[in-house]
C-alpha atoms as a PDB file:
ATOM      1  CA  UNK A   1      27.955 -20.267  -5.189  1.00  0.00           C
ATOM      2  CA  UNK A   2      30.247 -17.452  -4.365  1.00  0.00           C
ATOM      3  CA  UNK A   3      28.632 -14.069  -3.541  1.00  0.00           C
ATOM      4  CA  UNK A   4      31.421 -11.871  -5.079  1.00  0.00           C
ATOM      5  CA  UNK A   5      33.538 -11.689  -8.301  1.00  0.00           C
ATOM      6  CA  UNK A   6      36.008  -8.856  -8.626  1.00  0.00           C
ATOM      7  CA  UNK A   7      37.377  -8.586 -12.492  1.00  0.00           C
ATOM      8  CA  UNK A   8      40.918  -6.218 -12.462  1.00  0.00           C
ATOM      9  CA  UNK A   9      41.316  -4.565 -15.193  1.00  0.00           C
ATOM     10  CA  UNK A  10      45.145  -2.934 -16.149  1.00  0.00           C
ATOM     11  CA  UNK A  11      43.625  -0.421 -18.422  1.00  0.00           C
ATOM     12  CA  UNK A  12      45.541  -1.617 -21.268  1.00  0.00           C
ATOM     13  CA  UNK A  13      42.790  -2.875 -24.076  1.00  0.00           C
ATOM     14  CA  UNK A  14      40.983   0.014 -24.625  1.00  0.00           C
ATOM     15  CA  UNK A  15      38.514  -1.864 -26.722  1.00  0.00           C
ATOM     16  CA  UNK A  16      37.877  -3.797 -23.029  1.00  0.00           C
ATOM     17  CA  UNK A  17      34.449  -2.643 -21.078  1.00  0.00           C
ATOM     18  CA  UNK A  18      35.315  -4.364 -17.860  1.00  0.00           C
ATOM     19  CA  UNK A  19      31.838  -3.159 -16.506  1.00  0.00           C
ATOM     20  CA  UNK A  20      29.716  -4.957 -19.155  1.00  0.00           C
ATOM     21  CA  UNK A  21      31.644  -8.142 -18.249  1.00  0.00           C
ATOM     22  CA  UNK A  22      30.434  -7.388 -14.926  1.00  0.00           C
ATOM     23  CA  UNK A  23      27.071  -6.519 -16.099  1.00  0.00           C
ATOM     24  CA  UNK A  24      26.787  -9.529 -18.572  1.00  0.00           C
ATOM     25  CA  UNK A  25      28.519 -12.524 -15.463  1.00  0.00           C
ATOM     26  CA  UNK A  26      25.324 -10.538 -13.262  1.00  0.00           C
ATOM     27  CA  UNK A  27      23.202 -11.514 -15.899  1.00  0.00           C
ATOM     28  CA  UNK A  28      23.895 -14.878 -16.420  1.00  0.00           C
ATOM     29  CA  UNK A  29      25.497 -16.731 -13.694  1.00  0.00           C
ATOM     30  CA  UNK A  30      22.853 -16.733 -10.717  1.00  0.00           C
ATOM     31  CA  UNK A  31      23.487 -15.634  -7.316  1.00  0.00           C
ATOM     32  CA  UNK A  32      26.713 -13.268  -7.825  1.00  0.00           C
ATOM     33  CA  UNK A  33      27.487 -10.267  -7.857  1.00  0.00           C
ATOM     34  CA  UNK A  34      30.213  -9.254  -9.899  1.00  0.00           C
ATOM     35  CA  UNK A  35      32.476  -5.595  -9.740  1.00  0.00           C
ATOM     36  CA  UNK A  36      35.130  -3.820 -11.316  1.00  0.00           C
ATOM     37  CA  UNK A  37      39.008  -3.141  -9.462  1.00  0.00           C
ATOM     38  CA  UNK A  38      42.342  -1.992 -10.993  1.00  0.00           C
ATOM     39  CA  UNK A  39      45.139  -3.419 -11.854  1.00  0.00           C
ATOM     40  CA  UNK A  40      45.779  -6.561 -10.037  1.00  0.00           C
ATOM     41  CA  UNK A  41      49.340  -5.854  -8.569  1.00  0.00           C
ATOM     42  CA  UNK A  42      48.662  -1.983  -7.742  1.00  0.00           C
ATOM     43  CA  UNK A  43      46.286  -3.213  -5.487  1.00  0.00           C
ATOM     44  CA  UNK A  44      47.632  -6.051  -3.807  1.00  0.00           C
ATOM     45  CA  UNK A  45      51.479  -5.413  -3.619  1.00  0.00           C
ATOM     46  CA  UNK A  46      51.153  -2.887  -0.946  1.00  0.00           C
ATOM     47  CA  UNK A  47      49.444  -4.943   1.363  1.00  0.00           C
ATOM     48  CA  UNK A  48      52.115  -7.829   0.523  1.00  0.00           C
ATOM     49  CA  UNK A  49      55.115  -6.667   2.280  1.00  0.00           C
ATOM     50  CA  UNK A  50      57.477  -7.046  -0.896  1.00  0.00           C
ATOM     51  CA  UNK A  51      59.192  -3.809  -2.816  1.00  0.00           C
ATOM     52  CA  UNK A  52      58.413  -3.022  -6.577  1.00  0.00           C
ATOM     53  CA  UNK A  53      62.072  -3.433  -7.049  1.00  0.00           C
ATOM     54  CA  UNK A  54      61.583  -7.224  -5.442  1.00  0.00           C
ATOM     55  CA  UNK A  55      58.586  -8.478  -7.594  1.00  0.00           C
ATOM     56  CA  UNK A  56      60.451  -6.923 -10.452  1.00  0.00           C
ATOM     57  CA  UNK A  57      63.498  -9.207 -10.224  1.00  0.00           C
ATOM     58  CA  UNK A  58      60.943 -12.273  -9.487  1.00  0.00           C
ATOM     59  CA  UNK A  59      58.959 -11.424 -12.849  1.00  0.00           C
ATOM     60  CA  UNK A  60      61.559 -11.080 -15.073  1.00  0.00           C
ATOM     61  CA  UNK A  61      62.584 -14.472 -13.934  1.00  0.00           C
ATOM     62  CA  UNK A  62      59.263 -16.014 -15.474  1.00  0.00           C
ATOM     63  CA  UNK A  63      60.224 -14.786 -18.551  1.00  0.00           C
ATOM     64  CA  UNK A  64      60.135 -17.551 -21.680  1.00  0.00           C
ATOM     65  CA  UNK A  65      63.078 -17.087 -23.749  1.00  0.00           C
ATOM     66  CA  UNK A  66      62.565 -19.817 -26.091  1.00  0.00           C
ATOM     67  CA  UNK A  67      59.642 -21.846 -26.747  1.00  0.00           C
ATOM     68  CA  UNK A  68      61.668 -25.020 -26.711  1.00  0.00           C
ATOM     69  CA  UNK A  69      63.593 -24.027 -23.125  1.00  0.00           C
ATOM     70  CA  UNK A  70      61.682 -24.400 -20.081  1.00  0.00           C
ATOM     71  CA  UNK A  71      62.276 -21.424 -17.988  1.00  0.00           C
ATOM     72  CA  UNK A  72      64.106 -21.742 -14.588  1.00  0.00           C
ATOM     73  CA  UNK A  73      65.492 -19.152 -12.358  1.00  0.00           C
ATOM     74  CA  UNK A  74      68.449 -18.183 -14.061  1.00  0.00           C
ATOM     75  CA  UNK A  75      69.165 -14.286 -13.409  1.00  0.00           C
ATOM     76  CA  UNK A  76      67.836 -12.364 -15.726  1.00  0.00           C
ATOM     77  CA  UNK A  77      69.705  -8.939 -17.000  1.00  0.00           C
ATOM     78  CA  UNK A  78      69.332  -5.589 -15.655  1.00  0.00           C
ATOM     79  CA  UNK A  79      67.579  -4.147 -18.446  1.00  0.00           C
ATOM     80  CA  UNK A  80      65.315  -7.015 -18.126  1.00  0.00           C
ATOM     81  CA  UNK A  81      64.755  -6.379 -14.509  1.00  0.00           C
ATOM     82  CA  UNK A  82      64.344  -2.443 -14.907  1.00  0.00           C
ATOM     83  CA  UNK A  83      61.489  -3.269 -17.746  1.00  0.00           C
ATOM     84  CA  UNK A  84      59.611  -5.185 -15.244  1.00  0.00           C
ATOM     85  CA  UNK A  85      60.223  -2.133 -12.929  1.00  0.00           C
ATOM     86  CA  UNK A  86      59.213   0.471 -14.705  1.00  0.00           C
ATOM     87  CA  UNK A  87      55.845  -1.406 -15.800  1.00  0.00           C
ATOM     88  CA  UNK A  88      54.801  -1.851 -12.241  1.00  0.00           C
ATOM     89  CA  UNK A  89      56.017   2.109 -11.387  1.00  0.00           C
ATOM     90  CA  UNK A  90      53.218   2.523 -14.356  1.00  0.00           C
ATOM     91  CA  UNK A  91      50.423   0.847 -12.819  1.00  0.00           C
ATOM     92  CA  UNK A  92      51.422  -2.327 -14.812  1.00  0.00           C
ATOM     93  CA  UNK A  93      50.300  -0.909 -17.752  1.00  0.00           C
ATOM     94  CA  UNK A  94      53.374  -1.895 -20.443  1.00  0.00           C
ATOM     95  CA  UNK A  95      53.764  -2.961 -23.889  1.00  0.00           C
ATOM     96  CA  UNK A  96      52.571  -6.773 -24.940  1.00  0.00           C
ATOM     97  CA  UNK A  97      55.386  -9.049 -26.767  1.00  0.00           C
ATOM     98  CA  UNK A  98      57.191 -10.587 -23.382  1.00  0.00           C
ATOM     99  CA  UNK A  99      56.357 -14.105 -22.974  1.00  0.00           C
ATOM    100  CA  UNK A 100      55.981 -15.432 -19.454  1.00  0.00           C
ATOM    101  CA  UNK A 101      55.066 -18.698 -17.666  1.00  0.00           C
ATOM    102  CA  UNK A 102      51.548 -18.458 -17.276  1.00  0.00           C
ATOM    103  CA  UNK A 103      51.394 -20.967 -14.412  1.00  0.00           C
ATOM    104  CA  UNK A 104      54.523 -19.568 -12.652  1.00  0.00           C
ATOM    105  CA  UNK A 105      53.109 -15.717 -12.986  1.00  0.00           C
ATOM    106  CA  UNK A 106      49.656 -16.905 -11.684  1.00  0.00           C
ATOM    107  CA  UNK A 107      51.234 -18.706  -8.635  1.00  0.00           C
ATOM    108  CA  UNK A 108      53.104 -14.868  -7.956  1.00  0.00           C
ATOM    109  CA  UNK A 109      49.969 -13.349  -8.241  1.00  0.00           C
ATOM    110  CA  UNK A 110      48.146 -15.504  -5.928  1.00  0.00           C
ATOM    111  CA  UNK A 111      51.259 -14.972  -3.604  1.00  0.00           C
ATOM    112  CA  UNK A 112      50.175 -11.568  -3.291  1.00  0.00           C
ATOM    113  CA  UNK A 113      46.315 -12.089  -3.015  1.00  0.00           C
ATOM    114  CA  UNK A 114      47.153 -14.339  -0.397  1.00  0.00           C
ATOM    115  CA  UNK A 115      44.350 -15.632   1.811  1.00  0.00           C
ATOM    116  CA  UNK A 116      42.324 -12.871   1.594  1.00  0.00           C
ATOM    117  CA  UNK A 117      38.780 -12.211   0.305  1.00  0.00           C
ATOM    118  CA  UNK A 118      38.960 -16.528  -0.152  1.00  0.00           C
ATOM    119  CA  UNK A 119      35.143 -16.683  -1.049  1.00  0.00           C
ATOM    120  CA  UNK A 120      35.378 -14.340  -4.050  1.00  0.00           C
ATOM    121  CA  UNK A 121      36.378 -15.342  -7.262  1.00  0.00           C
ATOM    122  CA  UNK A 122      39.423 -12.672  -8.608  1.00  0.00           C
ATOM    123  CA  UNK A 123      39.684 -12.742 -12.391  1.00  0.00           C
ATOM    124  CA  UNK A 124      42.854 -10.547 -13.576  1.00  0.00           C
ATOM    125  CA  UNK A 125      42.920  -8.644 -17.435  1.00  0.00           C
ATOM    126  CA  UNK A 126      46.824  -8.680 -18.819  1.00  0.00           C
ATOM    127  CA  UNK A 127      47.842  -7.912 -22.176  1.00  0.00           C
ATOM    128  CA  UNK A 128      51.542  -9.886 -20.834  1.00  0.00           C
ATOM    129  CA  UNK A 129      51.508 -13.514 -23.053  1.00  0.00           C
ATOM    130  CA  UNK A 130      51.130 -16.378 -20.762  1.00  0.00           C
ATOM    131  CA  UNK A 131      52.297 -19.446 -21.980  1.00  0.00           C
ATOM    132  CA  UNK A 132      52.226 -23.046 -20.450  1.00  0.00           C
ATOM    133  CA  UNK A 133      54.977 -25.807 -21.147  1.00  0.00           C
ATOM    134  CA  UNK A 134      53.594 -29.245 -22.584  1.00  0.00           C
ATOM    135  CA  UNK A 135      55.756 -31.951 -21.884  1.00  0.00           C
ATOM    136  CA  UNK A 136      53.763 -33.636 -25.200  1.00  0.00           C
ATOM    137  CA  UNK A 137      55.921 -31.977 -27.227  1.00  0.00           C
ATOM    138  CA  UNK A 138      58.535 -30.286 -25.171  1.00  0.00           C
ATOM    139  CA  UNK A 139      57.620 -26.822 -25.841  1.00  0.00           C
ATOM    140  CA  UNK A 140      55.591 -23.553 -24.768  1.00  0.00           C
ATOM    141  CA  UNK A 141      51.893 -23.029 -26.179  1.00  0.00           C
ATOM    142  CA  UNK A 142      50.166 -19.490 -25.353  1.00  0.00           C
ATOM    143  CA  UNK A 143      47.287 -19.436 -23.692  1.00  0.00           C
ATOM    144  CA  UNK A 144      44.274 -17.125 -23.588  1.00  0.00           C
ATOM    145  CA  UNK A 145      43.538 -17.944 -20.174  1.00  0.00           C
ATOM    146  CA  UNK A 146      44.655 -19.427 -16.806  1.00  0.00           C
ATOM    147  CA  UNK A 147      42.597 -20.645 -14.293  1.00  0.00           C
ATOM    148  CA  UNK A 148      43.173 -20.430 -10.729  1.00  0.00           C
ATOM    149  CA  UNK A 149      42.977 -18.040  -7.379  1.00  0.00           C
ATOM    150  CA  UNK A 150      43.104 -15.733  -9.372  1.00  0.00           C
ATOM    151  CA  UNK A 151      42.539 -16.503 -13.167  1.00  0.00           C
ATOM    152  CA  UNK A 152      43.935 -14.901 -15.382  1.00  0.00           C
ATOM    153  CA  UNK A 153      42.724 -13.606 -19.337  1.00  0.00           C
ATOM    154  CA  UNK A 154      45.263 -12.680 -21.181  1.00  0.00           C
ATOM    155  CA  UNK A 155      43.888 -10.053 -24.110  1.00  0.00           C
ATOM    156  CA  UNK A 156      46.978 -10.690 -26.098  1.00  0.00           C
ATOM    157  CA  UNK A 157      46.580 -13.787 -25.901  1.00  0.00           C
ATOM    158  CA  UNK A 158      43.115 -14.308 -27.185  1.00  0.00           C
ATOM    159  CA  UNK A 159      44.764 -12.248 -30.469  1.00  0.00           C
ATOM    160  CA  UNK A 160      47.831 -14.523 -30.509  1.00  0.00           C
ATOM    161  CA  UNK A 161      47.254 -18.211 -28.960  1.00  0.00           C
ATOM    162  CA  UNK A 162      44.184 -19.304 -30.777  1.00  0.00           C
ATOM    163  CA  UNK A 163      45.642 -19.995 -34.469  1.00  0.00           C
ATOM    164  CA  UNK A 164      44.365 -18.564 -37.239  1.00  0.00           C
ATOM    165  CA  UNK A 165      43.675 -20.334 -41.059  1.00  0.00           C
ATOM    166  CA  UNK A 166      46.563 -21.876 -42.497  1.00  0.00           C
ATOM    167  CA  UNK A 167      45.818 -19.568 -45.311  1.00  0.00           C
ATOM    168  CA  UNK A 168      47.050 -16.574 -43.390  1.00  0.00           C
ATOM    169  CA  UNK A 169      50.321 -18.017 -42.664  1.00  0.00           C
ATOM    170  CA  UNK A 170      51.168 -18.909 -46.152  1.00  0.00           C
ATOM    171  CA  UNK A 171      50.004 -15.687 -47.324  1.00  0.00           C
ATOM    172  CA  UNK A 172      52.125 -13.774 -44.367  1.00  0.00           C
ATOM    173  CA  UNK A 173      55.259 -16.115 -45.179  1.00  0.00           C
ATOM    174  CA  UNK A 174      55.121 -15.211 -49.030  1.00  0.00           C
ATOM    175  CA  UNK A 175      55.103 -11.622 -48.098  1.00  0.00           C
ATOM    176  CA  UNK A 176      58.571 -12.465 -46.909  1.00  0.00           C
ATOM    177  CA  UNK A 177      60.042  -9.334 -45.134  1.00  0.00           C
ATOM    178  CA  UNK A 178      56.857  -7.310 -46.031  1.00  0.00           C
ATOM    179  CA  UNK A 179      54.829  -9.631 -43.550  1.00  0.00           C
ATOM    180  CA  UNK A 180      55.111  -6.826 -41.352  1.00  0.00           C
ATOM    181  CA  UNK A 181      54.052  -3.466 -41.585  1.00  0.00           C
ATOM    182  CA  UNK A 182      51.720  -2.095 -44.172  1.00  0.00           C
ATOM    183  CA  UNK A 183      52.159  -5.228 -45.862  1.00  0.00           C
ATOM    184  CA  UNK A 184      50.910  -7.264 -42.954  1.00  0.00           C
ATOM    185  CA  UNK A 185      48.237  -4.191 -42.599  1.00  0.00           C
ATOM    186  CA  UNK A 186      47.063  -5.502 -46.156  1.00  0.00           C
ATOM    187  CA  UNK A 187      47.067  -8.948 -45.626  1.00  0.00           C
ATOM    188  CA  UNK A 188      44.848  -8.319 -42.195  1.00  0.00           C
ATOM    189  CA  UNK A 189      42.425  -7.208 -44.472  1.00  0.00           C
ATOM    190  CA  UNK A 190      42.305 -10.104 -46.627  1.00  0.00           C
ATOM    191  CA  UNK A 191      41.188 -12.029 -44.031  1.00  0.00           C
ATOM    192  CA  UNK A 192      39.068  -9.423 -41.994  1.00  0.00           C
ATOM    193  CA  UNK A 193      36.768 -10.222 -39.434  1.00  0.00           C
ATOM    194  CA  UNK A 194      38.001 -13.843 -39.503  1.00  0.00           C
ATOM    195  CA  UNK A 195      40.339 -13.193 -36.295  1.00  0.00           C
ATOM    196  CA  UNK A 196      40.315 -11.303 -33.560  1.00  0.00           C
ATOM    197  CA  UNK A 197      42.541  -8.048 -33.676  1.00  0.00           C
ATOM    198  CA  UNK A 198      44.527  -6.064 -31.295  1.00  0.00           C
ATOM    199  CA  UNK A 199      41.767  -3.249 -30.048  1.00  0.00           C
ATOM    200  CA  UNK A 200      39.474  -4.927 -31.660  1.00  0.00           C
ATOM    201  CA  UNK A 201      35.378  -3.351 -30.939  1.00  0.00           C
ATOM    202  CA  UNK A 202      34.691  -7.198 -30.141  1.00  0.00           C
ATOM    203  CA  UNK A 203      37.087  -7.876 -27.559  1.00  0.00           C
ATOM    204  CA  UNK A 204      34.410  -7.433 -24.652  1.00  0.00           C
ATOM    205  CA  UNK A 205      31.748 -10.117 -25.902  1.00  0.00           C
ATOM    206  CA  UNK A 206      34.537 -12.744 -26.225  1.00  0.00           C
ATOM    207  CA  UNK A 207      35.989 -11.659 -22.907  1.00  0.00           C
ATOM    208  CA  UNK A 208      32.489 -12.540 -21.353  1.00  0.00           C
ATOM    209  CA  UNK A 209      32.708 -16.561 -22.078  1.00  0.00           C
ATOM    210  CA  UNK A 210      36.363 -16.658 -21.048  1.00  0.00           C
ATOM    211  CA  UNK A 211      34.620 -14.645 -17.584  1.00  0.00           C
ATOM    212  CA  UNK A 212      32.439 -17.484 -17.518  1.00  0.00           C
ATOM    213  CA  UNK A 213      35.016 -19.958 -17.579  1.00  0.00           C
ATOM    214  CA  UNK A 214      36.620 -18.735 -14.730  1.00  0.00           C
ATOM    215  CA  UNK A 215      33.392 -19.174 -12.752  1.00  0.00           C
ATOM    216  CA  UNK A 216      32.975 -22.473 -14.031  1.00  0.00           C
ATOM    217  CA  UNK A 217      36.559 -23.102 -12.699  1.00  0.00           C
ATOM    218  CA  UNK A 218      35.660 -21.832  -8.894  1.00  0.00           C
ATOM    219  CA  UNK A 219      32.901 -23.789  -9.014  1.00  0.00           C
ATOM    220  CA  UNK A 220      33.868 -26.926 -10.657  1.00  0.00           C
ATOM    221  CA  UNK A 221      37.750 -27.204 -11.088  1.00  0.00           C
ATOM    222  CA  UNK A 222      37.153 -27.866 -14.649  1.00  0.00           C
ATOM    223  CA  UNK A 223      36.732 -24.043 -16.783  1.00  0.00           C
ATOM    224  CA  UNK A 224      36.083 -25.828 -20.340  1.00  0.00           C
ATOM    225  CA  UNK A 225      33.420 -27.159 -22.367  1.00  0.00           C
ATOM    226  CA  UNK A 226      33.350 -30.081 -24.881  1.00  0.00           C
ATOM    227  CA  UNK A 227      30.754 -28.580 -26.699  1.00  0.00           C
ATOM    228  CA  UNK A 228      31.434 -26.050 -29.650  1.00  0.00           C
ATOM    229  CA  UNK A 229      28.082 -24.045 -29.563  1.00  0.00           C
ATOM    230  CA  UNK A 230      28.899 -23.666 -25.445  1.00  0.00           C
ATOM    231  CA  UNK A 231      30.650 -20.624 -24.281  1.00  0.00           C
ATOM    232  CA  UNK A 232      33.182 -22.129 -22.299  1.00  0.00           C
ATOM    233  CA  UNK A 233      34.194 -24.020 -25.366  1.00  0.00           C
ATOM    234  CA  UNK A 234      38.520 -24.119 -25.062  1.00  0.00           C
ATOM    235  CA  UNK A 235      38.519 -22.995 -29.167  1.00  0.00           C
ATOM    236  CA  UNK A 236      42.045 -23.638 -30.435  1.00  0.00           C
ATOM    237  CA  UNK A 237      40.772 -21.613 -33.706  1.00  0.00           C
ATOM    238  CA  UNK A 238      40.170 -17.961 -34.211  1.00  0.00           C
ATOM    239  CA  UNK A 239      37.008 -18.751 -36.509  1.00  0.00           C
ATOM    240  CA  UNK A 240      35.420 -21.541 -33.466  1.00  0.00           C
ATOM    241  CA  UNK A 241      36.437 -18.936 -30.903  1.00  0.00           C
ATOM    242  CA  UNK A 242      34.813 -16.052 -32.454  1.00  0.00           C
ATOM    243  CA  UNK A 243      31.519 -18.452 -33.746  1.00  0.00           C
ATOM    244  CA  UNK A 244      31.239 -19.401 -30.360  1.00  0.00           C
ATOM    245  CA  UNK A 245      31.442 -15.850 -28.287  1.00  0.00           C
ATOM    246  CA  UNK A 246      29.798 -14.114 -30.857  1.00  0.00           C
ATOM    247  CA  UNK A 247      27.131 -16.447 -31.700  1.00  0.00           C
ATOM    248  CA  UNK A 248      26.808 -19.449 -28.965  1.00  0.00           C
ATOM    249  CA  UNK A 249      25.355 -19.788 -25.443  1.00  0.00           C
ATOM    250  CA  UNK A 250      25.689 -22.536 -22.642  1.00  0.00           C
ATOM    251  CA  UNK A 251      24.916 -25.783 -23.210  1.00  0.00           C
ATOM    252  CA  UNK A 252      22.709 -27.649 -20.951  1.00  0.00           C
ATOM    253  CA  UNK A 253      25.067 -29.204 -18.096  1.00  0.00           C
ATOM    254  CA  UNK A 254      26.643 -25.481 -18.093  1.00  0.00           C
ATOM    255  CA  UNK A 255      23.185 -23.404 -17.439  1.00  0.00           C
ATOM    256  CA  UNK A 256      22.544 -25.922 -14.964  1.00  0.00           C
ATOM    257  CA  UNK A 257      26.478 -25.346 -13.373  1.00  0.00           C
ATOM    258  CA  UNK A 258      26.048 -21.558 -14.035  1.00  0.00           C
ATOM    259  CA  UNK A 259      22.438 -20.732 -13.615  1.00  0.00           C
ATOM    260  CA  UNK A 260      21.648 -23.461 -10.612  1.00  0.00           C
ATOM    261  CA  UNK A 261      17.728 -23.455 -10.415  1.00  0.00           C
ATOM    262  CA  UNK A 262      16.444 -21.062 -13.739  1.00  0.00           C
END
């Protein structure tokens, strides 16, 4: 069991207590002791001998342009380039909607960590969009999380990758061009509390099973749960998601992976 977790948080989900993730990893998972850091790339970069302008050019390469294109290191435009820049000038902080390669951006951010602090586990908070490519289908899904040294959560994704009820679709696509807006604002409310929001008040508590697969992850290689009532339940639902972190636990083989002698 690793002794030390360090969660990063990029300030940019204000409905986000990184400390009672912290607090609530301490309580469950035995035998760590989790803490609270800044932004992921603030930290690291300087320490990684690459410029700002550098790792700007490199992550608006990542960038998904269409869900059907895999993306590939084509150059991407100046303005593309200077958005990345100014986000990192701004402590990362930046406006959600981008979609990257999830795998791709991980493997850049574990560039930077590099070798150091190996026995901790690093879990980094984005609001960027991470998606993966399945070769399935040919075609990105987003993801709410991706595992790895480090993992990361993405809080926009938890809003946007896990679907919602088919209801809300057909209701949003009748709207037509009022599915945005305060028509969209309406139809949220139709269907409150069925899906998580953006700065949504219960954004931490689902945050803490998604924490917990990450440690299950270090530990195990495998961060995900067959089991619906277990937090580390992969929920490709808003409804299971939220009945899960709101309401579930850890099933058996995960207190015994998570909480080794209790």
């Amino acid at each position: 069991m690793p002794e030390r977790m360090w969660l990063y948080d990029e300030g940019t989900a204000p409905t986000l207590d990184c400390d009672e993730v912290a607090r609530y990893v301490a309580r469950t998972v035995g035998g760590i002791e989790p803490g609270g850091r800044g932004e992921f790339i603030t930290r690291w970069l300087p320490g990684g001998g690459e410029s700002v302008e550098a790792l700007a050019l490199r992550i608006a390469r990542l960038k998904v342009r269409s869900p059907t294109v895999r993306a590939s290191d084509a150059e991407p435009l100046a303005g593309e380039i200077a958005f990345e820049r100014r986000r990192l000038e701004n402590g990362n902080c930046g406006p959600f909607g981008v979609v990257y390669d999830g795998f791709r951006f991980a493997a850049l951010l574990a560039g930077l960590l590099g070798s150091r602090e190996p026995g901790a586990i690093h879990v980094a908070f984005t609001n960027r969009l991470l998606a993966t490519w399945q070769d399935d289908d040919l075609r990105y899904h987003l993801r709410t999380i991706i595992c790895g040294a480090p993992s990361l959560i993405s809080t926009s994704g938890l809003v946007e990758a896990p679907a919602k009820r088919r209801e809300f679709y057909v209701a949003r696509q009748a709207l037509g061009e009022a599915g945005t807006g305060a028509g969209y604002e309406v139809l949220k409310q139709q269907f409150a509390g069925r899906f998580l929001d953006h700065d949504d008040a219960r954004l931490t508590e689902v945050v803490k099973g998604y924490a917990l697969q990450a440690v299950a992850y270090h530990l195990t290689g495998e961060p995900f749960c067959d089991d619906p009532r277990c937090r580390l339940y992969n929920a490709h639902w808003q409804e299971e998601m939220l009945a899960v972190q709101l309401g579930g636990g850890l099933c058996e083989r995960h207190r015994a992976v998570l909480q080794p002698g209790r």
